[in-house]
N, C-alpha and C. Protein backbone atom coordinates (compact mmCIF):
# COMPACT_ATOMS: atom_id res chain seq x y z
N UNK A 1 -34.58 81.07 72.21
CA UNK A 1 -35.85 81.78 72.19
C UNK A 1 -35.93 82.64 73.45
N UNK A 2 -36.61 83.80 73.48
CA UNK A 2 -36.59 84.80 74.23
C UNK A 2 -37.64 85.17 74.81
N UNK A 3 -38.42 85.27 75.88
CA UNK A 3 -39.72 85.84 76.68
C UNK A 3 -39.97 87.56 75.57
N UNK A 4 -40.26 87.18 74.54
CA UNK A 4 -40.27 88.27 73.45
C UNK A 4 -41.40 88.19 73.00
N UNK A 5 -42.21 89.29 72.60
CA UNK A 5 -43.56 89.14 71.51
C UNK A 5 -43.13 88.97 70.54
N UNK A 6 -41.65 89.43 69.80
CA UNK A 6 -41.39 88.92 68.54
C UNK A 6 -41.57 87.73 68.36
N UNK A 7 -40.36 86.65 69.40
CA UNK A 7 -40.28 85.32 68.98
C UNK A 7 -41.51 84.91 69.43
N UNK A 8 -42.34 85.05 70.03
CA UNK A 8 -43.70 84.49 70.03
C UNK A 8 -45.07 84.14 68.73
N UNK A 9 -44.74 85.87 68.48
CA UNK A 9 -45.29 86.39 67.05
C UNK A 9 -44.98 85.05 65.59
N UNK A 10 -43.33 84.95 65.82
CA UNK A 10 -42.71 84.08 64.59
C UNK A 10 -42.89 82.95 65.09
N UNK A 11 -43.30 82.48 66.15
CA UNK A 11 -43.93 80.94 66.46
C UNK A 11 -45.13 80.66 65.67
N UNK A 12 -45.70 81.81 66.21
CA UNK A 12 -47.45 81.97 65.78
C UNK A 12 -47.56 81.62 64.30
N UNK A 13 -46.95 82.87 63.43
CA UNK A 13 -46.64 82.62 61.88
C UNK A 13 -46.50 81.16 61.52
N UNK A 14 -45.13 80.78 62.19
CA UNK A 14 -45.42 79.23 61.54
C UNK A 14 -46.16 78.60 61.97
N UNK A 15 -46.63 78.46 63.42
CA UNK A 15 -47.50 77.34 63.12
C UNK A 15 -49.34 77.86 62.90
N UNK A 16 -48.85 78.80 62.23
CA UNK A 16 -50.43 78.56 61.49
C UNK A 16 -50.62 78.16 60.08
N UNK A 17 -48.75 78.31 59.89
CA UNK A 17 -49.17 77.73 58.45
C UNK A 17 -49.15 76.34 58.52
N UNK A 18 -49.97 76.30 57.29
CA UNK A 18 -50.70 74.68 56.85
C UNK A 18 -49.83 74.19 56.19
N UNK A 19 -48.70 74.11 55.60
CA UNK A 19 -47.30 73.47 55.37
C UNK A 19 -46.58 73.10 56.23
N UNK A 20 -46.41 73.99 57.26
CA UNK A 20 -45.42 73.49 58.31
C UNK A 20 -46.38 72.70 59.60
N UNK A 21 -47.81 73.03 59.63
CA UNK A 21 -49.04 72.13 60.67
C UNK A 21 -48.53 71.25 59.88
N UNK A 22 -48.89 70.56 58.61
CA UNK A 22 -48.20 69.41 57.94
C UNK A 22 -47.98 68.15 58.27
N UNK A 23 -46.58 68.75 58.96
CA UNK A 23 -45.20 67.82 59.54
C UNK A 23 -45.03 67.98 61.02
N UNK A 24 -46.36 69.50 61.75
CA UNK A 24 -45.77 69.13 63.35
C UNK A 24 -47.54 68.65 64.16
N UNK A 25 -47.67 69.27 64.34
CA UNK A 25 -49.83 69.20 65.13
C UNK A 25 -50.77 68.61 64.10
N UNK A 26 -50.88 69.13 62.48
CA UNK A 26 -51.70 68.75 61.49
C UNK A 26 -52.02 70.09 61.11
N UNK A 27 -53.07 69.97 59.92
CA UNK A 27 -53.16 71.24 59.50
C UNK A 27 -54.75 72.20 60.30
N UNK A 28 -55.16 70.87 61.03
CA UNK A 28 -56.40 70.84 61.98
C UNK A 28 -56.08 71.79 62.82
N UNK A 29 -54.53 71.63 63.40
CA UNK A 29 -54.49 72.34 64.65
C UNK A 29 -53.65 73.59 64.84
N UNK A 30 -54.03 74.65 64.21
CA UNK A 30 -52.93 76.03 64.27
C UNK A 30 -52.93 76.36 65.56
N UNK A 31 -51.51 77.02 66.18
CA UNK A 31 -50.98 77.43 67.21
C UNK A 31 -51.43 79.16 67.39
N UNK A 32 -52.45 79.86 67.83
CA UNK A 32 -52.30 80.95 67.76
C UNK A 32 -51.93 81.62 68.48
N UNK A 33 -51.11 82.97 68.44
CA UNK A 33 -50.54 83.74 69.71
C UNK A 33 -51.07 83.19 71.05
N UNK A 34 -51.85 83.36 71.33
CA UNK A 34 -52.52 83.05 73.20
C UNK A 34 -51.52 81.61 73.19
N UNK A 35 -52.18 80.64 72.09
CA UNK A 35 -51.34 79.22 72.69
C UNK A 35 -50.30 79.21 72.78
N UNK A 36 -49.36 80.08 71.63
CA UNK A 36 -48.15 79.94 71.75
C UNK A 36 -47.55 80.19 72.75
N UNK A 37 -48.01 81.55 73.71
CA UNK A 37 -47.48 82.13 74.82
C UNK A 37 -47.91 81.22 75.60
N UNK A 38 -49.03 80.42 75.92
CA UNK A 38 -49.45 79.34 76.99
C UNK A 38 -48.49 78.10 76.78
N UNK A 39 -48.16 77.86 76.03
CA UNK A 39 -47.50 76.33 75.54
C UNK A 39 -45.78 77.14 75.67
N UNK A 40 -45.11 78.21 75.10
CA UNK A 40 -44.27 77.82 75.10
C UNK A 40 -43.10 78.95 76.39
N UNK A 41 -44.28 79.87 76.84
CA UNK A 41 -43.60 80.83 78.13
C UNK A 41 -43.01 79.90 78.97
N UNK A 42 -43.59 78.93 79.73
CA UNK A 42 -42.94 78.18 80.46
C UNK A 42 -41.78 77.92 80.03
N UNK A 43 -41.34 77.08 78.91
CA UNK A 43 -40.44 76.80 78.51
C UNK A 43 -39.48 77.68 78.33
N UNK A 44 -39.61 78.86 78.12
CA UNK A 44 -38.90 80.31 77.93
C UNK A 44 -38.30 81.03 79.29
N UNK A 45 -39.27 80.71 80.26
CA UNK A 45 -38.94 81.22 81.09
C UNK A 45 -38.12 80.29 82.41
N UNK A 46 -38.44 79.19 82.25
CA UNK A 46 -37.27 77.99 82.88
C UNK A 46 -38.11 77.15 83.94
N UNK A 47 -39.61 77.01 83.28
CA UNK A 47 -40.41 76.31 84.21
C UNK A 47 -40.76 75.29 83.90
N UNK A 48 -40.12 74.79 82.70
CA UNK A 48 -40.31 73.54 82.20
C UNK A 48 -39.28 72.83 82.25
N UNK A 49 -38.64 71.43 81.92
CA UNK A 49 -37.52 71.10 81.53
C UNK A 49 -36.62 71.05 79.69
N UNK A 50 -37.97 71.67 79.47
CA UNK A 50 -37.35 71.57 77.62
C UNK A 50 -36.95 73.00 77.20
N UNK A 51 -36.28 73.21 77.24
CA UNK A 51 -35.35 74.37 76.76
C UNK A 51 -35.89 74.69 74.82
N UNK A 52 -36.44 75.86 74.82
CA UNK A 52 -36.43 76.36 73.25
C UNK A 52 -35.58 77.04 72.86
N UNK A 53 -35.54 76.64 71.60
CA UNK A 53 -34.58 77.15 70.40
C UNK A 53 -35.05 78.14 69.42
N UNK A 54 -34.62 78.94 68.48
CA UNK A 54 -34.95 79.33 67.42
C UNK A 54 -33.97 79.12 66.24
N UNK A 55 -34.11 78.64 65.22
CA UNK A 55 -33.01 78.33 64.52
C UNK A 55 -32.72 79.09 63.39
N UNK A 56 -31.45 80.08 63.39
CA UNK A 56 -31.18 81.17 62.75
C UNK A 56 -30.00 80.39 61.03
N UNK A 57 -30.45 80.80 60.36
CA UNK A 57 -30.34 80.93 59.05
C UNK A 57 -29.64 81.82 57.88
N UNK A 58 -28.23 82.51 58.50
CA UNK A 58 -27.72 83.34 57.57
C UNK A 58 -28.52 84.73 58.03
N UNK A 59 -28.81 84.54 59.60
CA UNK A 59 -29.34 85.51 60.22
C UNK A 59 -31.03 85.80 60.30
N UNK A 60 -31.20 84.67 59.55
CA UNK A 60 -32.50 84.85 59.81
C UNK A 60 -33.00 84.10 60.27
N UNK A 61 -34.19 83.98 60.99
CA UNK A 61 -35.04 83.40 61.78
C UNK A 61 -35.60 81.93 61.07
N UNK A 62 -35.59 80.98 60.79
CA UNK A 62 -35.96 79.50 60.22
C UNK A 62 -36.78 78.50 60.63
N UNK A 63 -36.56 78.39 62.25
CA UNK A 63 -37.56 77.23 62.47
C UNK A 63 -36.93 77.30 64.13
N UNK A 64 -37.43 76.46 64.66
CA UNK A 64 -37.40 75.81 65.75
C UNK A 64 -36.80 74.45 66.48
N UNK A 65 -35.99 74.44 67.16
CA UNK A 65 -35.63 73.51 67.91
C UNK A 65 -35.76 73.52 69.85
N UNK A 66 -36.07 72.33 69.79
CA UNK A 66 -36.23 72.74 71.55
C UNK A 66 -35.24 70.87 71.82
N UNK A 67 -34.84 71.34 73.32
CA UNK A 67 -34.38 69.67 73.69
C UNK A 67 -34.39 70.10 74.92
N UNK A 68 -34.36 68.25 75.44
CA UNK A 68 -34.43 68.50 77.04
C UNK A 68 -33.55 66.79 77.39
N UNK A 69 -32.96 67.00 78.73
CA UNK A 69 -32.45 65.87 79.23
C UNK A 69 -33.97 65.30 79.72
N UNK A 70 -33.61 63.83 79.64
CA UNK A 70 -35.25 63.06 79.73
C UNK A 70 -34.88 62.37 81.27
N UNK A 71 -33.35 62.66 82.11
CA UNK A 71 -33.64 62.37 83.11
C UNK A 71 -34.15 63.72 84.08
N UNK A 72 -34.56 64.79 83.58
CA UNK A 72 -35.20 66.05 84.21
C UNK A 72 -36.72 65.90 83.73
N UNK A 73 -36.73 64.72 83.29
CA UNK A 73 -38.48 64.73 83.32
C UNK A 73 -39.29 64.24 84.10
N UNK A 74 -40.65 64.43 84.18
CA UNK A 74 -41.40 63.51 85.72
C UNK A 74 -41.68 62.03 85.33
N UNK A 75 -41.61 61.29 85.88
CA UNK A 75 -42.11 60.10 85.94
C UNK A 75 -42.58 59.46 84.59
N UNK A 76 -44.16 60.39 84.58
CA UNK A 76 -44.53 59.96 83.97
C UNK A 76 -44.34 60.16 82.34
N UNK A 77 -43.79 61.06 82.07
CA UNK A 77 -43.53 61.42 81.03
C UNK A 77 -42.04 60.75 80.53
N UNK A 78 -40.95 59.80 81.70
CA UNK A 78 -39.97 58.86 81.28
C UNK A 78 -40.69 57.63 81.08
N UNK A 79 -41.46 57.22 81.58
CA UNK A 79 -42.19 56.30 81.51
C UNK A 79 -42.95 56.38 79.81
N UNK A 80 -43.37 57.52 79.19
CA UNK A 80 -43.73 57.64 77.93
C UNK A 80 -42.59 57.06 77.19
N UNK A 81 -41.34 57.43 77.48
CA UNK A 81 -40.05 57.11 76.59
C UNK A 81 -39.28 55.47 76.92
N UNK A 82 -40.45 54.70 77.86
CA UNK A 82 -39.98 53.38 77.99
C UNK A 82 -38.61 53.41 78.71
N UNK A 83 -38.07 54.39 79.49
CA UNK A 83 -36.78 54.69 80.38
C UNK A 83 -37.09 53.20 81.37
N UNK A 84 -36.35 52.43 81.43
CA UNK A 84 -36.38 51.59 83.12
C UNK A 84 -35.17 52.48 83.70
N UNK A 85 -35.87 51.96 85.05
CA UNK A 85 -35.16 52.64 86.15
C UNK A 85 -33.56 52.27 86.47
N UNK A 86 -33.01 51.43 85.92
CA UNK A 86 -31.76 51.42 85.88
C UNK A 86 -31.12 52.31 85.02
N UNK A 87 -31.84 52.50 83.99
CA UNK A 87 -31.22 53.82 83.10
C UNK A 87 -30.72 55.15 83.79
N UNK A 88 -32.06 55.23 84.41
CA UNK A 88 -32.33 56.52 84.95
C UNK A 88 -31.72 57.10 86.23
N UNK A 89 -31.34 55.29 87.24
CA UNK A 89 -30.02 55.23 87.83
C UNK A 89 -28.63 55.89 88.07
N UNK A 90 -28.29 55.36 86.36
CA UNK A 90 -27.20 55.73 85.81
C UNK A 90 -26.76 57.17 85.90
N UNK A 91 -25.56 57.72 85.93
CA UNK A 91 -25.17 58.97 85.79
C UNK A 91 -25.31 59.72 84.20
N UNK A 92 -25.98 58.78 83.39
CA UNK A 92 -25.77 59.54 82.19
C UNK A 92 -27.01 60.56 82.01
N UNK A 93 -26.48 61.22 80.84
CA UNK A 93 -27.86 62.46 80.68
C UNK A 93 -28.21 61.96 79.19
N UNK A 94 -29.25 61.73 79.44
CA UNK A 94 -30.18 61.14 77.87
C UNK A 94 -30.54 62.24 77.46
N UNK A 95 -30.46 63.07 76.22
CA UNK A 95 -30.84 63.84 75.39
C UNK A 95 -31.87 63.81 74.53
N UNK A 96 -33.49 64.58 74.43
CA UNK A 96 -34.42 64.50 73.18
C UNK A 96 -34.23 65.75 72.55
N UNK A 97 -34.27 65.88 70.99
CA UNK A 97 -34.21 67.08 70.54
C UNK A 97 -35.61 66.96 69.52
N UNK A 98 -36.41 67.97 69.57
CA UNK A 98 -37.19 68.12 68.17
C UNK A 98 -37.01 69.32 67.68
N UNK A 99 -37.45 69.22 66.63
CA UNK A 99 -36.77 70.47 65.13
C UNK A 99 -38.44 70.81 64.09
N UNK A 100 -38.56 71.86 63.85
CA UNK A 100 -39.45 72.28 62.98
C UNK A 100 -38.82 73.52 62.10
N UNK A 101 -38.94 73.25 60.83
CA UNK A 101 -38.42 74.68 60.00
C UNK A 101 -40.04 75.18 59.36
N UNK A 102 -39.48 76.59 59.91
CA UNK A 102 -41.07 77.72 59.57
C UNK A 102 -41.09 77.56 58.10
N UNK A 103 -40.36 77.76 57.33
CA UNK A 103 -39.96 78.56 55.89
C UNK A 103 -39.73 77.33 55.22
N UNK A 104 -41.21 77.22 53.99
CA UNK A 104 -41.22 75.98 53.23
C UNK A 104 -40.36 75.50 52.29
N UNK A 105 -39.91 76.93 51.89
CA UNK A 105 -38.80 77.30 50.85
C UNK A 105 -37.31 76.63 51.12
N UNK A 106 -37.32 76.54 52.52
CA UNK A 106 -35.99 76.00 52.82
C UNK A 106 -36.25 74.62 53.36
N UNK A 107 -37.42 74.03 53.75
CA UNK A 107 -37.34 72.76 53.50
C UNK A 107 -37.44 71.66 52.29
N UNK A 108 -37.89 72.81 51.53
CA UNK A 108 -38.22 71.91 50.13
C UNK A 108 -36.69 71.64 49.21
N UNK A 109 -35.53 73.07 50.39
CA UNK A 109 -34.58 73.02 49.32
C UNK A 109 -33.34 72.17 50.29
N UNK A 110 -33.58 71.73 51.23
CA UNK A 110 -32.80 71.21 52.43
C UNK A 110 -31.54 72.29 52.98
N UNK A 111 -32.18 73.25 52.98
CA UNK A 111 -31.34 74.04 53.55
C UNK A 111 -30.38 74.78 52.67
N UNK A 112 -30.58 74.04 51.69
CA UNK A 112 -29.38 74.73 50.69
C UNK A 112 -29.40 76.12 49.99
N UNK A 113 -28.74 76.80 49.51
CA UNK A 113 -28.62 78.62 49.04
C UNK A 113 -29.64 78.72 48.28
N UNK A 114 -30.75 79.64 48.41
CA UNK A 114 -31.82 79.62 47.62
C UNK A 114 -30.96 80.11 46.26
């Protein structure tokens, strides 16, 4: 994902739709441009630790993925993921990924050739 009004724009699109609210916020809570740029610039621009995705589709634009190592997170937010501190010790890098597809059409068909 790119510090772009496009990819911002195609954030916006999906999450206002009420198919894809659904399965990520609810259908209560649409994402509109302003939020999207508030919620996801940081992340775009490298001020967060969760890195965004856009997930391309035979060239086209599909959905969303973002991930982040959970030992680049603060405290309190490893502490959400039940991390003890010997984990976090460790030299390893723990990985979270989440995934949202915009386009209902391709979740209903799992991805497969319309």
């Amino acid at each position: 994902m790119q510090d772009c009004i496009q990819d911002y724009q195609l954030m916006a699109k999906w999450l206002t739709d009420e198919d894809v609210l659904e399965f990520y916020e609810g259908r209560d809570n649409p994402f509109l441009l302003e939020r999207i740029i508030e919620t996801y610039q940081p992340m775009v621009m490298r001020d967060d630790p969760v890195i965004p995705c856009l997930i391309d589709y035979h060239n086209i634009p599909i959905g969303y993925i973002q991930y982040f190592s959970l030992n680049d997170l603060p405290e309190s937010d490893r502490q959400m993921y039940h991390l003890k501190k010997l984990i976090m010790s460790m030299e390893l890098t723990c990985l979270s990924a989440n995934q949202t597809i915009g386009i209902k059409e391709l979740v209903q068909n799992c991805c497969q050739p319309l």
